[in-house]
PDB file of N, CA and C in Angstrom:
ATOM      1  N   UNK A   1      27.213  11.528  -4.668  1.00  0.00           N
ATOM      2  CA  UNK A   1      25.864  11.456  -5.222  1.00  0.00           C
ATOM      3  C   UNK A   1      24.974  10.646  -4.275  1.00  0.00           C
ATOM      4  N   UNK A   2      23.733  10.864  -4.223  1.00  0.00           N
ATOM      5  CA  UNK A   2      23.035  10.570  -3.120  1.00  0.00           C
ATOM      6  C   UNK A   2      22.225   8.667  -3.819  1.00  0.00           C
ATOM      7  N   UNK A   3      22.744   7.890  -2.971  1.00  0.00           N
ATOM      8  CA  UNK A   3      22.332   6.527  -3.796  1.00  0.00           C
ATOM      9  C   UNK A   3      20.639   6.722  -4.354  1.00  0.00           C
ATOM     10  N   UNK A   4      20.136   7.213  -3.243  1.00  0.00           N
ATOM     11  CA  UNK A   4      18.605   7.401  -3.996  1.00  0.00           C
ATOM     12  C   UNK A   4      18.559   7.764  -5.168  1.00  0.00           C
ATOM     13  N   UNK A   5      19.175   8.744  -5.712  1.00  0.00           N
ATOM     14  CA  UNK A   5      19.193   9.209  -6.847  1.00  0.00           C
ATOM     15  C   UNK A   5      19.754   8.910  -8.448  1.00  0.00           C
ATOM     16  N   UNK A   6      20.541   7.054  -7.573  1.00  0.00           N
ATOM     17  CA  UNK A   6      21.337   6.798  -8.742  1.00  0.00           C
ATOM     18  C   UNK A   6      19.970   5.511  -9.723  1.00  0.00           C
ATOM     19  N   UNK A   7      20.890   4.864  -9.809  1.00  0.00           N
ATOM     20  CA  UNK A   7      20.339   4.017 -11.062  1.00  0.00           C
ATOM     21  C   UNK A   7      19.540   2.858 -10.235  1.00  0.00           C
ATOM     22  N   UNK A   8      19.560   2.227  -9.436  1.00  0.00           N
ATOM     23  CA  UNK A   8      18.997   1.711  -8.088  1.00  0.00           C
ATOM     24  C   UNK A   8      18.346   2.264  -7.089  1.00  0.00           C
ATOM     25  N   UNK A   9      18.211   3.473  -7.380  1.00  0.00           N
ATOM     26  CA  UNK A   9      17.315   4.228  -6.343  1.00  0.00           C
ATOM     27  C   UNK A   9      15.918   4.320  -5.962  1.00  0.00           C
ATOM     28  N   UNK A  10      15.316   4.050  -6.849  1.00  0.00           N
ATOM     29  CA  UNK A  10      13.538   2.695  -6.019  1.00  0.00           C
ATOM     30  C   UNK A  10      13.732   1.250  -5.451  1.00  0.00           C
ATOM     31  N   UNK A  11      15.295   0.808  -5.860  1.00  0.00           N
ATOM     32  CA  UNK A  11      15.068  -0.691  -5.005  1.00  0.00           C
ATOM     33  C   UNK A  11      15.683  -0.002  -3.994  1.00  0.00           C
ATOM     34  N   UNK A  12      16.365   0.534  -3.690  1.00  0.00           N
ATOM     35  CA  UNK A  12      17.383   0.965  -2.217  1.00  0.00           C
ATOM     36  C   UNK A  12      15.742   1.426  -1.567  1.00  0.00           C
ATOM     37  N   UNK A  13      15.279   2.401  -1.845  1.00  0.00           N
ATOM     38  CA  UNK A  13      14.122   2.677  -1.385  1.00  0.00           C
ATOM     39  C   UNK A  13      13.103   1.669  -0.809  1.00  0.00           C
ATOM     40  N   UNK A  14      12.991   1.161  -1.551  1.00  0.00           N
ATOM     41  CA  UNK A  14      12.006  -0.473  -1.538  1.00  0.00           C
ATOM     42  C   UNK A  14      12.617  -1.101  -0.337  1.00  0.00           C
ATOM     43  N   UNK A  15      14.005  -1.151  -0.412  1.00  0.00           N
ATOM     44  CA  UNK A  15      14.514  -1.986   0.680  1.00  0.00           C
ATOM     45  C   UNK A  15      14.718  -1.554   1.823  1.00  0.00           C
ATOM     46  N   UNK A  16      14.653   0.013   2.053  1.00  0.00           N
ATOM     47  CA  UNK A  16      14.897   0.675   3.110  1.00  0.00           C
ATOM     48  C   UNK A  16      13.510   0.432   3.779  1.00  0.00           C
ATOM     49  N   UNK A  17      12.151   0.688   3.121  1.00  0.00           N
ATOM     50  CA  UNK A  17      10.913   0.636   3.709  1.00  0.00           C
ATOM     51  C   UNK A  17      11.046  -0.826   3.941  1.00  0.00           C
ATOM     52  N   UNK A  18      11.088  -2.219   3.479  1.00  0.00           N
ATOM     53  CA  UNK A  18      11.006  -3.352   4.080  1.00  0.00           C
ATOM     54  C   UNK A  18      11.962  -3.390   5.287  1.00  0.00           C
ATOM     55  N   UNK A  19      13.148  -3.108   4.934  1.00  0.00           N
ATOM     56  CA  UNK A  19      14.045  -3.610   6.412  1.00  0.00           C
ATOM     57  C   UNK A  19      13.397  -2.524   7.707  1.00  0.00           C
ATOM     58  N   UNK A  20      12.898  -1.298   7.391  1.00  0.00           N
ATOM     59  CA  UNK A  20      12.642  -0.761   8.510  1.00  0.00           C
ATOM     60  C   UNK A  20      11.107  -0.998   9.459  1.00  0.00           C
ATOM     61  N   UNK A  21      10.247  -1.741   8.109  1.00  0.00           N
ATOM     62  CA  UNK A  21       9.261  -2.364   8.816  1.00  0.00           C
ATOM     63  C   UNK A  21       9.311  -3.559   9.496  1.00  0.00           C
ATOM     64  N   UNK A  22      10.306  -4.242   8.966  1.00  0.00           N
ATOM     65  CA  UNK A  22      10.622  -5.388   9.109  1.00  0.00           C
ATOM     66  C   UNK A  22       9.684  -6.641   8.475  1.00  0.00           C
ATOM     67  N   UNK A  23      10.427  -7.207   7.952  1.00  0.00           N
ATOM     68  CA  UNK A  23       9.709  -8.809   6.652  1.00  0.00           C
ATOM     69  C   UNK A  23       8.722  -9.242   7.367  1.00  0.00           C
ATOM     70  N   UNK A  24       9.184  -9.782   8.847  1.00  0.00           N
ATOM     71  CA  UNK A  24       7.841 -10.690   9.832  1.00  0.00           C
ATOM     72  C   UNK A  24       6.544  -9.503   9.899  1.00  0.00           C
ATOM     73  N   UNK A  25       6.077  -8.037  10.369  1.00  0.00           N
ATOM     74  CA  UNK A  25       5.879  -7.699  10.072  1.00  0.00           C
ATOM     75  C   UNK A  25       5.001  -7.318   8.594  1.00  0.00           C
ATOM     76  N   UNK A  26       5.414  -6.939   7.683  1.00  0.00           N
ATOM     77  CA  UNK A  26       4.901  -7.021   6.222  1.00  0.00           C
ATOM     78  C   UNK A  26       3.901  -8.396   6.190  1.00  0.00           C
ATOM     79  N   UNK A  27       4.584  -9.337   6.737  1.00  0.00           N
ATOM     80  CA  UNK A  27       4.030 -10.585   6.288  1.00  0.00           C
ATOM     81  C   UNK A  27       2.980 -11.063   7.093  1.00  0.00           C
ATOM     82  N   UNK A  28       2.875 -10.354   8.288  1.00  0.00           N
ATOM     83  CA  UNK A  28       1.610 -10.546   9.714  1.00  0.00           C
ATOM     84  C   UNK A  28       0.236  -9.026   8.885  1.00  0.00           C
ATOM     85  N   UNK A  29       0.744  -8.197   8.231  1.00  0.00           N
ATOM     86  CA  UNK A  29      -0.215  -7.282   7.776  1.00  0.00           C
ATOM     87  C   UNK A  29      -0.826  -7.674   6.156  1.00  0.00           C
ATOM     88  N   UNK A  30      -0.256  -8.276   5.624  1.00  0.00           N
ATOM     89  CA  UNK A  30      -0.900  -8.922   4.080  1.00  0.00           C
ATOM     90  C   UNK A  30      -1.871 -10.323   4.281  1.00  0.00           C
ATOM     91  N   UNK A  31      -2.602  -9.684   3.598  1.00  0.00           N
ATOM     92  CA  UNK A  31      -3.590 -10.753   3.805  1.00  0.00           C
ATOM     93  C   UNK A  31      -3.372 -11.862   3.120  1.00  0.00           C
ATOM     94  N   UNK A  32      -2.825 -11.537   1.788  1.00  0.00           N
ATOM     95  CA  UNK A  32      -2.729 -12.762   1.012  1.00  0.00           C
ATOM     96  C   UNK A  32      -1.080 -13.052   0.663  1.00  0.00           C
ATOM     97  N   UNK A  33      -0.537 -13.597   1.493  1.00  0.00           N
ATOM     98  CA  UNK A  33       1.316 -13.757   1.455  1.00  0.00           C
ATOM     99  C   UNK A  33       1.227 -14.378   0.023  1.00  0.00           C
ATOM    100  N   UNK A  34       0.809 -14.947  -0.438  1.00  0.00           N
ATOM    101  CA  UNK A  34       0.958 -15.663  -1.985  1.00  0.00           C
ATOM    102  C   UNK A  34       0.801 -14.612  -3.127  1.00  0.00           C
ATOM    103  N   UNK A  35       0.759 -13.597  -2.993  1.00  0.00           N
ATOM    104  CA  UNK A  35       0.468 -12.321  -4.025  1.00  0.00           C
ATOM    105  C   UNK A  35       1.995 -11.890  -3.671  1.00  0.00           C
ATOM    106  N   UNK A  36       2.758 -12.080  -5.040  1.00  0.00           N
ATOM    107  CA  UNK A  36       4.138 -11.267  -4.352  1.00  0.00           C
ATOM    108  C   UNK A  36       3.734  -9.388  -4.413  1.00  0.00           C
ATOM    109  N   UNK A  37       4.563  -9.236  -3.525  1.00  0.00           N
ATOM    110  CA  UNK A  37       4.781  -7.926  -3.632  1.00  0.00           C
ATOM    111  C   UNK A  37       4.676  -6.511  -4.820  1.00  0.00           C
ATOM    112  N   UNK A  38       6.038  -7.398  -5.965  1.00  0.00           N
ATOM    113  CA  UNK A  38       6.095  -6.546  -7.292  1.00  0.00           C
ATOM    114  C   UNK A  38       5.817  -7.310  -8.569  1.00  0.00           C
ATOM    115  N   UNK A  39       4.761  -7.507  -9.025  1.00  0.00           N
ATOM    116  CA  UNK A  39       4.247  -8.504 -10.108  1.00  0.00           C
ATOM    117  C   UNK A  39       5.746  -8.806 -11.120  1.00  0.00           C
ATOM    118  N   UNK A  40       5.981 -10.373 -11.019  1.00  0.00           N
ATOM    119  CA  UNK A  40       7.153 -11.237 -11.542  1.00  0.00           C
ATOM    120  C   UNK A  40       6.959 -10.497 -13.388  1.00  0.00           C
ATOM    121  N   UNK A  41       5.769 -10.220 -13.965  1.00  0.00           N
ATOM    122  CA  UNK A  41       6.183 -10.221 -15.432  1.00  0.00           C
ATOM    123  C   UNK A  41       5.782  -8.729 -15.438  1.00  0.00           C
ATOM    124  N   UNK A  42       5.363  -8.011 -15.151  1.00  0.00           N
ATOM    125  CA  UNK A  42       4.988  -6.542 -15.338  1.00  0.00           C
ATOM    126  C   UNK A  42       5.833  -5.653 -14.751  1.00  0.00           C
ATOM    127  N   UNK A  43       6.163  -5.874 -13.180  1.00  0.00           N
ATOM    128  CA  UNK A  43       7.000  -5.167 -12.628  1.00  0.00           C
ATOM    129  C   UNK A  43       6.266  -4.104 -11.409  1.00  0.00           C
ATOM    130  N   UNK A  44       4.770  -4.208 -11.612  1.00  0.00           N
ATOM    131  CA  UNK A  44       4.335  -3.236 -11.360  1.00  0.00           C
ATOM    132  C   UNK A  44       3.902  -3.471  -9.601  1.00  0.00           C
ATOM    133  N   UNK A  45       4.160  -2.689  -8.606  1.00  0.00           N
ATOM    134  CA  UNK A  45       4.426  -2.788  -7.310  1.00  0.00           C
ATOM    135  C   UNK A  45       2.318  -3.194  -6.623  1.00  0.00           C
ATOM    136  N   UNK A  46       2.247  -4.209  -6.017  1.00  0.00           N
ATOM    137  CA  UNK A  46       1.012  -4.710  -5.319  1.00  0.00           C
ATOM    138  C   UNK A  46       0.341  -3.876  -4.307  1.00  0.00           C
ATOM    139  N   UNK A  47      -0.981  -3.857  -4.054  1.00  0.00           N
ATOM    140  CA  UNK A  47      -1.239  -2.915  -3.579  1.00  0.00           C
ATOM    141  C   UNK A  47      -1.302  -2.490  -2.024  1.00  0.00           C
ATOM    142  N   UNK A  48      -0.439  -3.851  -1.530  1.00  0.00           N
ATOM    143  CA  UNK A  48      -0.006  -4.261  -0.122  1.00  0.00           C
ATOM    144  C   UNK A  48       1.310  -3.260  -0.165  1.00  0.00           C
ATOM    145  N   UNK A  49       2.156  -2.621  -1.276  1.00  0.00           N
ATOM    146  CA  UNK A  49       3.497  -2.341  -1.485  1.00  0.00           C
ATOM    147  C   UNK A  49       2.995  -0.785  -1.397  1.00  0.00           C
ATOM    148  N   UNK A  50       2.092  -0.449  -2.191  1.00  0.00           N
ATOM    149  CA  UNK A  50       1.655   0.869  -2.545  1.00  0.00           C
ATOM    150  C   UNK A  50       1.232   1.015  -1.127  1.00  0.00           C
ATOM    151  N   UNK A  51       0.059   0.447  -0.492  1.00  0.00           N
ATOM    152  CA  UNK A  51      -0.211   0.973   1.404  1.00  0.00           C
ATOM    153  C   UNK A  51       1.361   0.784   1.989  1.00  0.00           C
ATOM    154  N   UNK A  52       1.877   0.197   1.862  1.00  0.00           N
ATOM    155  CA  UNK A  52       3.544   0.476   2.444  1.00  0.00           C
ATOM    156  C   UNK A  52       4.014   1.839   2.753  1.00  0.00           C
ATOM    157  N   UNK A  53       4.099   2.121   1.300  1.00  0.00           N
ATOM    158  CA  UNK A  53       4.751   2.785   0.966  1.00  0.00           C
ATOM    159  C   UNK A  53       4.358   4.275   1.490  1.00  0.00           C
ATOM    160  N   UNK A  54       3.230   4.157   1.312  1.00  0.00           N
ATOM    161  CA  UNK A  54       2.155   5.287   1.560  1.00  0.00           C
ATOM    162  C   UNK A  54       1.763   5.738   3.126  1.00  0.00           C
ATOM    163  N   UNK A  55       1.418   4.952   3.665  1.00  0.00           N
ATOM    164  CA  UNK A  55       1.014   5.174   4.935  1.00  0.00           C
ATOM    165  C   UNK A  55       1.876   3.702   6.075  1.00  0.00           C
ATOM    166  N   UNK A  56       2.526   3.183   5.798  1.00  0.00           N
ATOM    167  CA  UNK A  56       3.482   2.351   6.732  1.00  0.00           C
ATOM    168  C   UNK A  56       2.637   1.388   7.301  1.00  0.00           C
ATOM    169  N   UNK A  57       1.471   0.906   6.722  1.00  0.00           N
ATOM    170  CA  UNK A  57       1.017  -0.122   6.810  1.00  0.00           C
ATOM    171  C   UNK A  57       0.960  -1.207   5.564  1.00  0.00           C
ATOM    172  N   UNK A  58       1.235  -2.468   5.131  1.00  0.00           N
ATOM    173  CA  UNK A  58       1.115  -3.083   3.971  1.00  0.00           C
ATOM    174  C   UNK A  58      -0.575  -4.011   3.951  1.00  0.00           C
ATOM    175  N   UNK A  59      -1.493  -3.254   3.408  1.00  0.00           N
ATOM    176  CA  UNK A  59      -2.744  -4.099   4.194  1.00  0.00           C
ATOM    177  C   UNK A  59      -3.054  -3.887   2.231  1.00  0.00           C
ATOM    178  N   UNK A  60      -3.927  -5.136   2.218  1.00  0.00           N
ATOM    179  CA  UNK A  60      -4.000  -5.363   0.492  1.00  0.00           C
ATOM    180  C   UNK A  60      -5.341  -4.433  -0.027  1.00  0.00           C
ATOM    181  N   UNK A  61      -5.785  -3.806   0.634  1.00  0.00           N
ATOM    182  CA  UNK A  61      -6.899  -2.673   0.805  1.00  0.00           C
ATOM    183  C   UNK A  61      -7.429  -0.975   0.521  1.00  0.00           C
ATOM    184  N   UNK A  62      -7.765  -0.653  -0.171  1.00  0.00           N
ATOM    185  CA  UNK A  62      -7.845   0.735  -0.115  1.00  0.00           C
ATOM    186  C   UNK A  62      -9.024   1.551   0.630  1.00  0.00           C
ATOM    187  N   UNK A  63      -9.750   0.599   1.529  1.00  0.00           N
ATOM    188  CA  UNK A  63     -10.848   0.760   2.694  1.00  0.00           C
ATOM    189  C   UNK A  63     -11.021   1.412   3.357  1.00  0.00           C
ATOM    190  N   UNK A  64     -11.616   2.285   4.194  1.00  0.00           N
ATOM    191  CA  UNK A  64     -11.112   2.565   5.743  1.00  0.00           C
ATOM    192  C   UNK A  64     -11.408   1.075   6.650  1.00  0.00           C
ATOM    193  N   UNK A  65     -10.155   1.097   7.533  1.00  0.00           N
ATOM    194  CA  UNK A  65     -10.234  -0.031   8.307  1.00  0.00           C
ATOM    195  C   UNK A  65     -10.660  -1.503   7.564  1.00  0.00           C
ATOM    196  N   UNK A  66     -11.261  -2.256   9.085  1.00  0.00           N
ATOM    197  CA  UNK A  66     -10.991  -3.511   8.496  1.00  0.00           C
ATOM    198  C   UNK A  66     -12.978  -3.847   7.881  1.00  0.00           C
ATOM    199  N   UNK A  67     -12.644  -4.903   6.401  1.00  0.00           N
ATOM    200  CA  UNK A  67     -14.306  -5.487   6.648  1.00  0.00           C
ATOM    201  C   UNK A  67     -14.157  -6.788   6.800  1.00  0.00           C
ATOM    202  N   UNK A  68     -15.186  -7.367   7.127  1.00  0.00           N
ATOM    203  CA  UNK A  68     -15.697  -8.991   7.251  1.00  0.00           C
ATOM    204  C   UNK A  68     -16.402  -9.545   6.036  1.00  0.00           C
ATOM    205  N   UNK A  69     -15.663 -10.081   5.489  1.00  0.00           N
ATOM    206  CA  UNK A  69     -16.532 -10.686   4.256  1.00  0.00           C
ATOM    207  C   UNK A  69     -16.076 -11.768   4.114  1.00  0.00           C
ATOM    208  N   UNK A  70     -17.322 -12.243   4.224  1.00  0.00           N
ATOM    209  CA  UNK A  70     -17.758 -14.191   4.695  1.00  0.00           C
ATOM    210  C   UNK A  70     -17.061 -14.403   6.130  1.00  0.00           C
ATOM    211  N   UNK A  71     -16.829 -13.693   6.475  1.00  0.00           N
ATOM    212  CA  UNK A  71     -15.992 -14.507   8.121  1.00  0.00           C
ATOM    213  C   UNK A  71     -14.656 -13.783   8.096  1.00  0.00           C
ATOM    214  N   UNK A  72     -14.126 -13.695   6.655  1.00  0.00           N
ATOM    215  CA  UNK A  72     -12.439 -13.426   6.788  1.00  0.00           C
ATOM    216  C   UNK A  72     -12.466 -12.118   6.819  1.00  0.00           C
ATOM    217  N   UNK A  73     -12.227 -11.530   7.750  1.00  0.00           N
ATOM    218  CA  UNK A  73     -11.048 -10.130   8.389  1.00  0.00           C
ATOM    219  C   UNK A  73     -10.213  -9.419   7.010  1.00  0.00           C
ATOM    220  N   UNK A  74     -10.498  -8.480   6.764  1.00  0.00           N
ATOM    221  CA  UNK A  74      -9.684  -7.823   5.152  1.00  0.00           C
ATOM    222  C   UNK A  74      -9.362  -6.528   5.576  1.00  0.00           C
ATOM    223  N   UNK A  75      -8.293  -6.204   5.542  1.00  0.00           N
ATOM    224  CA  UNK A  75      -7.870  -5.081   6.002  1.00  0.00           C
ATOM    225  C   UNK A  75      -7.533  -4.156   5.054  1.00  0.00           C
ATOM    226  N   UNK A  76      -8.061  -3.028   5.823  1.00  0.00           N
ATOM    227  CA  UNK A  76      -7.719  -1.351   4.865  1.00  0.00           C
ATOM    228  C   UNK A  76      -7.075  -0.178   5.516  1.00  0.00           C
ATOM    229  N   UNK A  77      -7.227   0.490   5.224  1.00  0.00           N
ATOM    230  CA  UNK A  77      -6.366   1.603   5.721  1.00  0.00           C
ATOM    231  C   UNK A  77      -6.757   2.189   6.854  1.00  0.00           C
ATOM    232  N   UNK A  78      -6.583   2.380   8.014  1.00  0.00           N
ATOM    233  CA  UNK A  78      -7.170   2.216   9.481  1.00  0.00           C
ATOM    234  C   UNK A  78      -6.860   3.702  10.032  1.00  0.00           C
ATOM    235  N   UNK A  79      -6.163   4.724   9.565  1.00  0.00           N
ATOM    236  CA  UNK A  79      -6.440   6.547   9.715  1.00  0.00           C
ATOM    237  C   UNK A  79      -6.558   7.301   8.446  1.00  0.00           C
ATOM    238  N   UNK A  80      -6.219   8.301   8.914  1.00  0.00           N
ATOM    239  CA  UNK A  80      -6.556   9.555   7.683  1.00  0.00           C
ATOM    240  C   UNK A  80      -4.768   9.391   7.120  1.00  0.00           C
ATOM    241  N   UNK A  81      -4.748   9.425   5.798  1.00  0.00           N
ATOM    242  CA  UNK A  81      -3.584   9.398   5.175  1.00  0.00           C
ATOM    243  C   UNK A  81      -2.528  10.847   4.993  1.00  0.00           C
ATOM    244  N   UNK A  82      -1.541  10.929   4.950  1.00  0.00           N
ATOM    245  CA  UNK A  82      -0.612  12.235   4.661  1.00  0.00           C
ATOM    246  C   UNK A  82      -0.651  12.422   3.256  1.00  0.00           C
ATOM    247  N   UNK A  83      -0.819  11.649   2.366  1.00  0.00           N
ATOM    248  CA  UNK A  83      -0.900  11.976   1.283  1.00  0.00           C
ATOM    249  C   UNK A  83      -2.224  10.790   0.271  1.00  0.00           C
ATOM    250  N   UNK A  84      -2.778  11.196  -0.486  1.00  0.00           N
ATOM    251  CA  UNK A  84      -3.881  10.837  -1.251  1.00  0.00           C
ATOM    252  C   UNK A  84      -4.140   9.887  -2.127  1.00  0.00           C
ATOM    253  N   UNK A  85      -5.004   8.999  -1.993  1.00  0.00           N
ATOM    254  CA  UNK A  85      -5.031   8.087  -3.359  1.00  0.00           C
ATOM    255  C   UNK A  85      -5.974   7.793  -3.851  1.00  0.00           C
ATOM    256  N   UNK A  86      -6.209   8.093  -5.170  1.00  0.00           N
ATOM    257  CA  UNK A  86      -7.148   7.469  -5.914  1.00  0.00           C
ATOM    258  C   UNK A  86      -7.203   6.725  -7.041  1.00  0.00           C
ATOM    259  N   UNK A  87      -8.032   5.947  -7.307  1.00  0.00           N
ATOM    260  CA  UNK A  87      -7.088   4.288  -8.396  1.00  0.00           C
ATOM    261  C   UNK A  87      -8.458   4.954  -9.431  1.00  0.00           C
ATOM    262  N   UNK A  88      -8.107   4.415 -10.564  1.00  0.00           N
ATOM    263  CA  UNK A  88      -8.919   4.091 -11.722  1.00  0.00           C
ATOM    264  C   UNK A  88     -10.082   2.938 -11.501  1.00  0.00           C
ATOM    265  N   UNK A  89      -9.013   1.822 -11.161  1.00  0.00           N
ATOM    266  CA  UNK A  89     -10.294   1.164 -10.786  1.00  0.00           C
ATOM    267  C   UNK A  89     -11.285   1.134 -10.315  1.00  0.00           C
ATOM    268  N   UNK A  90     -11.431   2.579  -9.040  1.00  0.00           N
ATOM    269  CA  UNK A  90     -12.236   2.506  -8.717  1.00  0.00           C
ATOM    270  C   UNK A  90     -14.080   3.207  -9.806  1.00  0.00           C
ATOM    271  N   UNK A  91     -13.640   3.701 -10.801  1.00  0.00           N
ATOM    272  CA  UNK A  91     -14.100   3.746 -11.998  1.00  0.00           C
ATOM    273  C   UNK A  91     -14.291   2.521 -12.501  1.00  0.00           C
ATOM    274  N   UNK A  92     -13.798   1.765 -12.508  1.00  0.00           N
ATOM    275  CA  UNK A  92     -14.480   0.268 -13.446  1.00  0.00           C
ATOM    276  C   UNK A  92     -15.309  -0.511 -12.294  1.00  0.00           C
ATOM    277  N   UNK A  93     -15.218  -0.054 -11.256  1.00  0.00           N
ATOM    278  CA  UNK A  93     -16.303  -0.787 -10.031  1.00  0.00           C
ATOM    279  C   UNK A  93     -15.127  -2.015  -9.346  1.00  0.00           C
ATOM    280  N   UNK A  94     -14.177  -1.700  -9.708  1.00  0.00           N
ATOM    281  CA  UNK A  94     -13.457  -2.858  -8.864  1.00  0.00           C
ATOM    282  C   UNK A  94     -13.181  -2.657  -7.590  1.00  0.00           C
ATOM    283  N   UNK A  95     -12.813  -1.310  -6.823  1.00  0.00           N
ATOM    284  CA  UNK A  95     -13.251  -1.140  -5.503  1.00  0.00           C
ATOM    285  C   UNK A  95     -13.898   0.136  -5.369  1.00  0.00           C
ATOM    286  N   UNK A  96     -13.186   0.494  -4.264  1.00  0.00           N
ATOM    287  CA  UNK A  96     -13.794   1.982  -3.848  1.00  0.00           C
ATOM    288  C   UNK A  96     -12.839   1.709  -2.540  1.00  0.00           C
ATOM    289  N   UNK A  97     -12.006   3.745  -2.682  1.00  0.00           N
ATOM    290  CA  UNK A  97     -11.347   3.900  -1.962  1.00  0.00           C
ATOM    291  C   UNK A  97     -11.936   5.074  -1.200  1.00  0.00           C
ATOM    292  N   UNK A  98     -11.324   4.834   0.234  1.00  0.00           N
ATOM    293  CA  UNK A  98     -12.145   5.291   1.670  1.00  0.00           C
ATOM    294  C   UNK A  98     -11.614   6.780   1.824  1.00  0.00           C
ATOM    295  N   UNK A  99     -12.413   7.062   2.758  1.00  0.00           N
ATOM    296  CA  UNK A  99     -11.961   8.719   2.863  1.00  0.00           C
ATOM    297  C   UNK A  99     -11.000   8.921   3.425  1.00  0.00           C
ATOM    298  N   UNK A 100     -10.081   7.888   4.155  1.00  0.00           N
ATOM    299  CA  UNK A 100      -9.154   8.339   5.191  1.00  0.00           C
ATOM    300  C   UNK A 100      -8.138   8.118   4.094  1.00  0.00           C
ATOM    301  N   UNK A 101      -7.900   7.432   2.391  1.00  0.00           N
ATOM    302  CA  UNK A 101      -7.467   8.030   1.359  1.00  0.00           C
ATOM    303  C   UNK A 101      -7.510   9.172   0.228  1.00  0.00           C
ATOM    304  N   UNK A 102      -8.984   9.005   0.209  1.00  0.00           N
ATOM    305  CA  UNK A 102      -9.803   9.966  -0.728  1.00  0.00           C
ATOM    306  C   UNK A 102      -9.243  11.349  -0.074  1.00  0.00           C
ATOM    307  N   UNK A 103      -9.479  11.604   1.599  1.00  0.00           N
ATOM    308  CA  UNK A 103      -9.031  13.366   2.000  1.00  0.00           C
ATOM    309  C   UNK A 103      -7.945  13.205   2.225  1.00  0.00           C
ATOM    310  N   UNK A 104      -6.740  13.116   1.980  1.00  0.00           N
ATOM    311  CA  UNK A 104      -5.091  13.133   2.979  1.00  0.00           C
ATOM    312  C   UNK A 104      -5.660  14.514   4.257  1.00  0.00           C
ATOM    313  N   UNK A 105      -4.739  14.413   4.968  1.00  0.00           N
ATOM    314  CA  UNK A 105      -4.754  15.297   5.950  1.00  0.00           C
ATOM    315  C   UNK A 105      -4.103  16.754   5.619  1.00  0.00           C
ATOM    316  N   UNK A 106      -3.647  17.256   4.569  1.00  0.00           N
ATOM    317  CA  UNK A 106      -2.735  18.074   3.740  1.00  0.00           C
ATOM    318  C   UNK A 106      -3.783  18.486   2.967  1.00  0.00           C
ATOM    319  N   UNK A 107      -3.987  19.621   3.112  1.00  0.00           N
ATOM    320  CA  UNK A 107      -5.198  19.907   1.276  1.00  0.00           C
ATOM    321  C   UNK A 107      -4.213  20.601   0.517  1.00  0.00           C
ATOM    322  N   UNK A 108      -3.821  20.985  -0.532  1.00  0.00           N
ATOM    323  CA  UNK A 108      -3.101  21.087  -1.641  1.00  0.00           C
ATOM    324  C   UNK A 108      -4.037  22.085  -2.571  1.00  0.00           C
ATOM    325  N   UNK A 109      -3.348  23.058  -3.195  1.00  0.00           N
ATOM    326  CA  UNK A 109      -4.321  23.814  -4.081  1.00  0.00           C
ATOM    327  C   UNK A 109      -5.072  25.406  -3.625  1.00  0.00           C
TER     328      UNK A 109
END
């Protein structure tokens, strides 16, 4: 049976994308190292984990590229994505996600 598929098969996953990016890595692309990764009481994966996962960068952003706000450097998603994302939030005004998420490079449909 293929471990992905067993009862551990999103942490094997999880762990395959960290060890192959490597921790130092992950931790030079997050802006805010004090935000863990997979929220301690919910469970639910950060959005440094979700750009991971997604496009092999961990940047806490759903942007294109990087902005400057107040001085500090905030990083977003810096090409066109293979596959697509769009959050809810961006409906409640909490961000707004960039086109190099909004179009994946794949159209579908």
């Amino acid at each position: 049976m293929n471990l992905l598929m067993g009862h551990y098969g999103v942490l094997l996953l999880l762990y395959s994308v960290l060890a192959t990016k490597g921790i130092e890595n992950v931790v030079q692309e997050l802006n805010d190292t004090s935000e863990p990764l997979i929220h301690g009481t919910y469970g639910y994966g950060s959005q440094g984990l979700i750009n991971l996962m997604l496009t092999g960068r961990a940047v806490g952003h759903v942007w294109d590229n990087d902005e400057d706000v107040g001085g500090l450097k905030l990083r977003g998603i810096n090409q066109q994505s293979d596959i697509g994302f769009i959050t809810t939030m961006e409906q409640m005004r909490y961000c707004t996600v960039g086109s190099f998420y909004r179009i994946q490079r794949t159209q579908f449909g």
